[in-house]
PDB file of N, CA and C in Angstrom:
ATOM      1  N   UNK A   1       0.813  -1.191   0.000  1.00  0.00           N
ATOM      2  CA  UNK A   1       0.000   0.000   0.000  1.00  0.00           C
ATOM      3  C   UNK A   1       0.858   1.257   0.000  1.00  0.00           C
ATOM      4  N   UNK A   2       1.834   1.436   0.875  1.00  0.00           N
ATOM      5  CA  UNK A   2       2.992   2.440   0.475  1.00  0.00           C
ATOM      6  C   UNK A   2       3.430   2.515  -0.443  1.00  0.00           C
ATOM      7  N   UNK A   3       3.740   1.446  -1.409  1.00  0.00           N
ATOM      8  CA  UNK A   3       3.963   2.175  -3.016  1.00  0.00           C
ATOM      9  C   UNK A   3       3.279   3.028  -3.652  1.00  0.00           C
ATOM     10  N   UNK A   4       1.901   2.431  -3.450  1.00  0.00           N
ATOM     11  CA  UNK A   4       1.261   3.271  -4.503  1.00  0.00           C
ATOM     12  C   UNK A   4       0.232   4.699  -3.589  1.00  0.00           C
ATOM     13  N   UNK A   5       0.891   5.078  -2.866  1.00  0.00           N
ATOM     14  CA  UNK A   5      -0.137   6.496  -2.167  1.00  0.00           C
ATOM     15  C   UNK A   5      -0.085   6.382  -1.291  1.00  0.00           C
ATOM     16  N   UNK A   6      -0.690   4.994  -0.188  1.00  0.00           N
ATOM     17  CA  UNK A   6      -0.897   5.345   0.757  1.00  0.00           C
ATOM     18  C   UNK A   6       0.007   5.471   1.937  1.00  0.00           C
ATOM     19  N   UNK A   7      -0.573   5.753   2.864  1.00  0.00           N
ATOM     20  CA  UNK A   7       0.158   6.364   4.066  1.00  0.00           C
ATOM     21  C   UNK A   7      -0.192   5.107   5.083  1.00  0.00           C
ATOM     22  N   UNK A   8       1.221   4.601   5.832  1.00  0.00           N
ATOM     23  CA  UNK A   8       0.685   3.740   7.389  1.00  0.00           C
ATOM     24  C   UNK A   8       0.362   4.912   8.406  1.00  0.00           C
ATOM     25  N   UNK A   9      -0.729   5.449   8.786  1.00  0.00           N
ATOM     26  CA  UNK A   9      -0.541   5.855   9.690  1.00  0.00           C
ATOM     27  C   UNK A   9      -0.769   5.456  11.181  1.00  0.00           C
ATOM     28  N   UNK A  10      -1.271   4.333  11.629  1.00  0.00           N
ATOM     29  CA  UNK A  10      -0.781   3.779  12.556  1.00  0.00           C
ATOM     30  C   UNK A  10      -1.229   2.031  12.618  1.00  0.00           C
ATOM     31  N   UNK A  11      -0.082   1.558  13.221  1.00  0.00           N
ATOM     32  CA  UNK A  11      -0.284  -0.378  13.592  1.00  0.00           C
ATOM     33  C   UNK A  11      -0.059  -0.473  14.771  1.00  0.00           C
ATOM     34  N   UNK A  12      -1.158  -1.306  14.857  1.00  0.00           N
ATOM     35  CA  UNK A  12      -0.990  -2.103  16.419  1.00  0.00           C
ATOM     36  C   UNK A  12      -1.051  -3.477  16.650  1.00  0.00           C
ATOM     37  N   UNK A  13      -0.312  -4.139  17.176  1.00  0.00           N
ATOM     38  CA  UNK A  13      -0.232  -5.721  17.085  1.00  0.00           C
ATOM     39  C   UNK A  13      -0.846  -6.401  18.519  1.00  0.00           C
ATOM     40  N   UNK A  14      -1.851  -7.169  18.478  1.00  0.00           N
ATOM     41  CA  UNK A  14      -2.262  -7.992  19.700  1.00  0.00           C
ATOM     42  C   UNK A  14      -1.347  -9.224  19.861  1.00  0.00           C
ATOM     43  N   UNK A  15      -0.494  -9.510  20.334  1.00  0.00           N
ATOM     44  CA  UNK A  15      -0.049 -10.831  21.073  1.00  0.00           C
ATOM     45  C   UNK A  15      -0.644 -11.825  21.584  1.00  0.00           C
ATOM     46  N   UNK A  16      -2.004 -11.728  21.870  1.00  0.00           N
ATOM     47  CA  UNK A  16      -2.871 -12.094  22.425  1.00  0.00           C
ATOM     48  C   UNK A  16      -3.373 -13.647  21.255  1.00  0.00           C
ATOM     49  N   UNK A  17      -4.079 -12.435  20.271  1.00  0.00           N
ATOM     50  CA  UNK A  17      -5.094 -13.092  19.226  1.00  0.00           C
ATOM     51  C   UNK A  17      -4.148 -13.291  18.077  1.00  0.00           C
ATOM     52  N   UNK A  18      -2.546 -12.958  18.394  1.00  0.00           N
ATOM     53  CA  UNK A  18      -1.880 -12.915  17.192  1.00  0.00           C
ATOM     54  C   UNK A  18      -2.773 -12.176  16.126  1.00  0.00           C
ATOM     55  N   UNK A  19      -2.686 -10.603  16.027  1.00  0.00           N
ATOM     56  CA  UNK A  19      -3.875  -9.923  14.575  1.00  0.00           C
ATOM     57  C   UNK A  19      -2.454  -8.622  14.948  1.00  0.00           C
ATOM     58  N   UNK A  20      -2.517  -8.153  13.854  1.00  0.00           N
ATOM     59  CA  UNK A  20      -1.922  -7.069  13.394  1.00  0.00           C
ATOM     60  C   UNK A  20      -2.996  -5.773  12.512  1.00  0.00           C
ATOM     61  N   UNK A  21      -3.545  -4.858  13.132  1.00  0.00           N
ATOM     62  CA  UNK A  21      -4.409  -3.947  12.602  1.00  0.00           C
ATOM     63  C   UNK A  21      -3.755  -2.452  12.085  1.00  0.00           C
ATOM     64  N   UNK A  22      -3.619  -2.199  10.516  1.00  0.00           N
ATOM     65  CA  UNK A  22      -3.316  -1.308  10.526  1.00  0.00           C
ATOM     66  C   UNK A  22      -4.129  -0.293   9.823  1.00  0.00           C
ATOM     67  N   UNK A  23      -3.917   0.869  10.390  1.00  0.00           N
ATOM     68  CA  UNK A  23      -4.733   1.685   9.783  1.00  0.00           C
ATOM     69  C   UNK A  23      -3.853   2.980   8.192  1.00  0.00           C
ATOM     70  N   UNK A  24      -4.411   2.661   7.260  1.00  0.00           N
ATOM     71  CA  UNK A  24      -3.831   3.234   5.949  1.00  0.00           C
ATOM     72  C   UNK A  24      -4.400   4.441   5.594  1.00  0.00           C
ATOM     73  N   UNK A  25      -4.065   6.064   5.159  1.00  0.00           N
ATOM     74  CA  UNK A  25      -4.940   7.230   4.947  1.00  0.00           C
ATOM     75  C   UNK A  25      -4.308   7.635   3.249  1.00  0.00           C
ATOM     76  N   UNK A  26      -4.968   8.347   2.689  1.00  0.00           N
ATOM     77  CA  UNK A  26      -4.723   8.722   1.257  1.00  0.00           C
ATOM     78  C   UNK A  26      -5.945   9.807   1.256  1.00  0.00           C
ATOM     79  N   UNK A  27      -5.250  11.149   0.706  1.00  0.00           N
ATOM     80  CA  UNK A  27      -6.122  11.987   1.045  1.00  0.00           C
ATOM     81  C   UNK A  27      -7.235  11.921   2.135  1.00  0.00           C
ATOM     82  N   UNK A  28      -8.721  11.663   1.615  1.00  0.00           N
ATOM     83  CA  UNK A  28      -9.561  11.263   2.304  1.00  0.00           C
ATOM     84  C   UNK A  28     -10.240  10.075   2.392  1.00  0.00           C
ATOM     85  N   UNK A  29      -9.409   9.393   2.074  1.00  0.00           N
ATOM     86  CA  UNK A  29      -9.782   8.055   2.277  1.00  0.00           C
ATOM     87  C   UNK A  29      -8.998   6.951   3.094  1.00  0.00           C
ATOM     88  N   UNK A  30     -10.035   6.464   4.054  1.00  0.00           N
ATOM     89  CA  UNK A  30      -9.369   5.883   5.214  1.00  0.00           C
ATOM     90  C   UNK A  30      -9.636   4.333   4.879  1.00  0.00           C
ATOM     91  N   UNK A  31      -8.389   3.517   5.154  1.00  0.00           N
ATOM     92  CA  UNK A  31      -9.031   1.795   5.464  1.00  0.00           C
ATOM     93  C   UNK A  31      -7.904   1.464   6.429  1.00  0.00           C
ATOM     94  N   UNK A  32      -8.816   0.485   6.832  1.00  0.00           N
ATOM     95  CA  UNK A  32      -8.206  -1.026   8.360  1.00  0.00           C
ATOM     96  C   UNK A  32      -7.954  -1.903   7.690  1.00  0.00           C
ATOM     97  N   UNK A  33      -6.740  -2.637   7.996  1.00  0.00           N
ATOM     98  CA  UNK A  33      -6.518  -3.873   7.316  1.00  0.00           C
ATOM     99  C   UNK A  33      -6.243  -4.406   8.520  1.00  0.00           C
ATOM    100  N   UNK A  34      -7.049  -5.597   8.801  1.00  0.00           N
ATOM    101  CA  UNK A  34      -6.587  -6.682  10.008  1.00  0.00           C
ATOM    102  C   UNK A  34      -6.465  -8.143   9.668  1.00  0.00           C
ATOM    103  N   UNK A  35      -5.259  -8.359  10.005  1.00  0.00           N
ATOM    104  CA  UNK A  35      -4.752  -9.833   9.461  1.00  0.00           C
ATOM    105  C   UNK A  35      -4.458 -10.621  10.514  1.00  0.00           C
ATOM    106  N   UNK A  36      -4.242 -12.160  10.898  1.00  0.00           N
ATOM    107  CA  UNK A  36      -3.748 -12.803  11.783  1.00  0.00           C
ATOM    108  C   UNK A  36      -2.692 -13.519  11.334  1.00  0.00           C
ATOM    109  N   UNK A  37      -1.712 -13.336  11.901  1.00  0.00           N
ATOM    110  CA  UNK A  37      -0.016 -13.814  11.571  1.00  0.00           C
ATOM    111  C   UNK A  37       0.025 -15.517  10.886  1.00  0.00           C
ATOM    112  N   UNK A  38      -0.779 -16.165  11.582  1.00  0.00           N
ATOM    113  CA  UNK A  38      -1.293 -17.648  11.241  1.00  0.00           C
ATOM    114  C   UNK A  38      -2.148 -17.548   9.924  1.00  0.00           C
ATOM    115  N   UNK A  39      -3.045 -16.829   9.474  1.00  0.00           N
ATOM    116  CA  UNK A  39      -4.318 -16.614   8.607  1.00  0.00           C
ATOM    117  C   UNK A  39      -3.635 -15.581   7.544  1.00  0.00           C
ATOM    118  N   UNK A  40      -2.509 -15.413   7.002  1.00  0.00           N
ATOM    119  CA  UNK A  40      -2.990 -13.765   5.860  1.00  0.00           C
ATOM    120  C   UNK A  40      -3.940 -14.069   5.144  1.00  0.00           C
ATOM    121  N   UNK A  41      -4.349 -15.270   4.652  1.00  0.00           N
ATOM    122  CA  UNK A  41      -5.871 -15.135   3.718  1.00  0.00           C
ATOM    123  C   UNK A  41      -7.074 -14.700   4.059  1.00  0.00           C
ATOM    124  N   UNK A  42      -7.285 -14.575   5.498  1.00  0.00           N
ATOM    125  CA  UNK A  42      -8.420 -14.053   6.002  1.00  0.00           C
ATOM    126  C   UNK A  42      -8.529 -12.775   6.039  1.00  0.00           C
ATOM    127  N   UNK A  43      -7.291 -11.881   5.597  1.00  0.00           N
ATOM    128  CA  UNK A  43      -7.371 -10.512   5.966  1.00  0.00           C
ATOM    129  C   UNK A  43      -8.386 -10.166   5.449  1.00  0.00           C
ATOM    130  N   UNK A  44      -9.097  -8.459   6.587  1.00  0.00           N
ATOM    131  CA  UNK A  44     -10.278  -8.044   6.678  1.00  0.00           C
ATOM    132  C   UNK A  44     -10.232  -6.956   6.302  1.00  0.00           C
ATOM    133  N   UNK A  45     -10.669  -6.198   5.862  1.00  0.00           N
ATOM    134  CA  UNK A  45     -10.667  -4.394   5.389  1.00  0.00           C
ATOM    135  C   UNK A  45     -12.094  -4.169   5.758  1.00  0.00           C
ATOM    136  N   UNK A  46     -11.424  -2.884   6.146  1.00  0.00           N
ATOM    137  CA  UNK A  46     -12.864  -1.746   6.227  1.00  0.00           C
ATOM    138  C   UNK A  46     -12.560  -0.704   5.864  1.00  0.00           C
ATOM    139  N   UNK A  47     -13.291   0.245   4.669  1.00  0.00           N
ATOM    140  CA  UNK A  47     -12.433   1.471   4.388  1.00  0.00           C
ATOM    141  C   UNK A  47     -13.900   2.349   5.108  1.00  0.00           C
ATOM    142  N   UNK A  48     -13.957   3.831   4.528  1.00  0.00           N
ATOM    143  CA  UNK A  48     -14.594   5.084   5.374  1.00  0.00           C
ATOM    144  C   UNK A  48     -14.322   5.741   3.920  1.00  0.00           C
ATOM    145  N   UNK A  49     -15.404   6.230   3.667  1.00  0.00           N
ATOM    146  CA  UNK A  49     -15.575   7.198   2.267  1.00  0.00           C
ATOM    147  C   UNK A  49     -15.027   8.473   2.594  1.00  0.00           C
ATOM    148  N   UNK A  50     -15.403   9.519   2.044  1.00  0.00           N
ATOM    149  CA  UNK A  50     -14.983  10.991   2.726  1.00  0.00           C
ATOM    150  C   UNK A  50     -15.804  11.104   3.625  1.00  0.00           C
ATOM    151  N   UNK A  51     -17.441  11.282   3.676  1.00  0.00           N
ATOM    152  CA  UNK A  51     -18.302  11.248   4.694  1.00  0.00           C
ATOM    153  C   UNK A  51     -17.800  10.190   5.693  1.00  0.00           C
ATOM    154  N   UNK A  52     -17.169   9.902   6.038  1.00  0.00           N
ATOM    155  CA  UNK A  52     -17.111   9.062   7.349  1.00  0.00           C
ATOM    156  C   UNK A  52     -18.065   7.611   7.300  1.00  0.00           C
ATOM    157  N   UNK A  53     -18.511   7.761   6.126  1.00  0.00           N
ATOM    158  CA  UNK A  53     -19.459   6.102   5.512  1.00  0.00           C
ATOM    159  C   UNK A  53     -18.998   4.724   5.599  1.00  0.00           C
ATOM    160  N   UNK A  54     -18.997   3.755   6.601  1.00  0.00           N
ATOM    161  CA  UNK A  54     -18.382   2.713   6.556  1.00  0.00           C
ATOM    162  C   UNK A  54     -18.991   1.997   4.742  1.00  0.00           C
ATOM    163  N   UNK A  55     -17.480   1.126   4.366  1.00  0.00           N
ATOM    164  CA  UNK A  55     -18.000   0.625   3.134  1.00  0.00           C
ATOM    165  C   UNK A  55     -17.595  -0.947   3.436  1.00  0.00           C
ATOM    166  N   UNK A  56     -18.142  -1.964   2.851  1.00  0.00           N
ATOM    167  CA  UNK A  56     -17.235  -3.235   3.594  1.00  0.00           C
ATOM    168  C   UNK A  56     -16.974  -3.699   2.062  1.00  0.00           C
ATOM    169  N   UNK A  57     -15.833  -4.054   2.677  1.00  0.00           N
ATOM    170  CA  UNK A  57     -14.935  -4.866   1.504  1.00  0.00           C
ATOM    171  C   UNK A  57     -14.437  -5.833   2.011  1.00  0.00           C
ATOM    172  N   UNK A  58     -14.241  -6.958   0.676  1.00  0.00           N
ATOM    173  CA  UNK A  58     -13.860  -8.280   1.127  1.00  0.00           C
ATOM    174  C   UNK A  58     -12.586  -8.739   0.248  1.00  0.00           C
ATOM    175  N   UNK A  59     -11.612  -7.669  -0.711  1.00  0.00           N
ATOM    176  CA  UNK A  59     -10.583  -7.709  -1.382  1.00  0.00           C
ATOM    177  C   UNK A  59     -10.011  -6.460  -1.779  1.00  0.00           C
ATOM    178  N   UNK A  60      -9.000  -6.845  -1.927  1.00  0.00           N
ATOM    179  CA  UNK A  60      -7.952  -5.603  -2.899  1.00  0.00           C
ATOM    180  C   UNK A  60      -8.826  -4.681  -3.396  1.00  0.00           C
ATOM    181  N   UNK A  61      -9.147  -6.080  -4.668  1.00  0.00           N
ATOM    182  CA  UNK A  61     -10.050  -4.941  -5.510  1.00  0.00           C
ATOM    183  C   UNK A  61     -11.016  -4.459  -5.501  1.00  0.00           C
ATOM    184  N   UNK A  62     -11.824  -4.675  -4.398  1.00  0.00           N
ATOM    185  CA  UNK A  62     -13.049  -3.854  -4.014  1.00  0.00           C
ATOM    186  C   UNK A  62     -12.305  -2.543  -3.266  1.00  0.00           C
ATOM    187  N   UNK A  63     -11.268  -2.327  -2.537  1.00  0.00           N
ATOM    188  CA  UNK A  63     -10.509  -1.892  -1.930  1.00  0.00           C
ATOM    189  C   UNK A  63     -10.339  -0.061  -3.078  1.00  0.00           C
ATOM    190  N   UNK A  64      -9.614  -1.000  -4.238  1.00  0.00           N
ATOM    191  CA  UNK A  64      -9.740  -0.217  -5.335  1.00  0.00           C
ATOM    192  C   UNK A  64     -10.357   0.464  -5.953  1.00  0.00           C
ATOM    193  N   UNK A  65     -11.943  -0.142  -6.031  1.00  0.00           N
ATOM    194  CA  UNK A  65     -12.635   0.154  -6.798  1.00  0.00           C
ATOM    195  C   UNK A  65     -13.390   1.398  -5.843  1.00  0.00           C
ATOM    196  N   UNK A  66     -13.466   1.298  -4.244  1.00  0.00           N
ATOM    197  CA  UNK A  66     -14.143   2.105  -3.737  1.00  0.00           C
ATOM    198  C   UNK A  66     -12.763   3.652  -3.058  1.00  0.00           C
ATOM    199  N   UNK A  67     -11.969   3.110  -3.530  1.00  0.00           N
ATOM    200  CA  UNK A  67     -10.795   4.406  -3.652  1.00  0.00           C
ATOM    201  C   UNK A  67     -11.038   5.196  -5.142  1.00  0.00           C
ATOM    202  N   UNK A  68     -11.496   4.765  -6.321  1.00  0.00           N
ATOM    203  CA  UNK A  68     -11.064   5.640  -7.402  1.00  0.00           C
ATOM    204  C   UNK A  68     -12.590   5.987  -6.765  1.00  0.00           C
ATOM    205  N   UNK A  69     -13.634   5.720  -6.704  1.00  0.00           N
ATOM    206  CA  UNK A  69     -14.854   6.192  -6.380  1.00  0.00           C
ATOM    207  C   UNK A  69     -14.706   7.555  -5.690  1.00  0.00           C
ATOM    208  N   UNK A  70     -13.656   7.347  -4.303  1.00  0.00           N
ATOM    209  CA  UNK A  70     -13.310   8.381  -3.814  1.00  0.00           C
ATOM    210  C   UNK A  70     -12.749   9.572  -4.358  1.00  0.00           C
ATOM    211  N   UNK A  71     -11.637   9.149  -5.192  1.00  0.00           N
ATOM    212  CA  UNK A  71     -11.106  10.182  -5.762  1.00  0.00           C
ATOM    213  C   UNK A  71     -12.289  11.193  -6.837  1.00  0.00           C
ATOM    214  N   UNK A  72     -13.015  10.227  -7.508  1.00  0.00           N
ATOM    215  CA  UNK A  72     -13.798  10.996  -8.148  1.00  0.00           C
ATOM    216  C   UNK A  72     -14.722  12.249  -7.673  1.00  0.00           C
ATOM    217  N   UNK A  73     -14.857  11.723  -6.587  1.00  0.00           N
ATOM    218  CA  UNK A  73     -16.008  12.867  -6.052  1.00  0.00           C
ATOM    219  C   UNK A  73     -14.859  13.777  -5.028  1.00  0.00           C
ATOM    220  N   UNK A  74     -13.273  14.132  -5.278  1.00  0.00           N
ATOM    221  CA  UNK A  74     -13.043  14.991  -4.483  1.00  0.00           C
ATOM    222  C   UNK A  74     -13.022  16.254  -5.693  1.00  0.00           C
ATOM    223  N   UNK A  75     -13.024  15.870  -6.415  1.00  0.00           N
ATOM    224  CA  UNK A  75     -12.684  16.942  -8.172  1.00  0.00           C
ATOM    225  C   UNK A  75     -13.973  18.089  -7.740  1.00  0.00           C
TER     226      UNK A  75
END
C-alpha cells in the first residue's frame, strides 16, 4: 500500500489473538486492514468514504474500486 499512495498511519499488534491492525490514509480516504499472523488469507478491510461512511470490503479490488470512487467525487 505504500507504493502506490498510501500512508501507514498507525499499527498495532495484539499478542494475544496474534492480529496485526493497521490503519492506511490517502487523502480522504481511510481503510483497516486486520490480518492474523497464522491466517494472511483471512485478511479483513474496512475502508470510510470521505463522509465518514463505513464501506465493507472483502478484497484488494473492491478496496480499489471504492478508492477511485473516492477520488472521483473529491474533483
Amino acid at each position: 500500500m505504500d507504493a502506490i499512495g498510501f500512508r501507514l498511519n498507525a499499527s498495532q499488534a495484539n499478542a494475544e489473538d496474534k492480529t496485526i491492525t493497521n490503519h492506511y490514509f490517502f487523502e480522504t480516504f481511510n481503510f483497516l486492514e486486520r490480518s492474523k499472523a497464522d491466517e494472511p488469507a483471512k485478511t479483513k478491510f474496512l475502508c470510510f468514504d470521505t463522509y465518514g461512511e463505513k464501506i465493507s470490503v472483502k478484497s484488494l479490488l473492491d478496496i480499489q474500486a471504492a478508492f477511485f470512487e473516492n477520488i472521483s467525487q473529491l474533483k
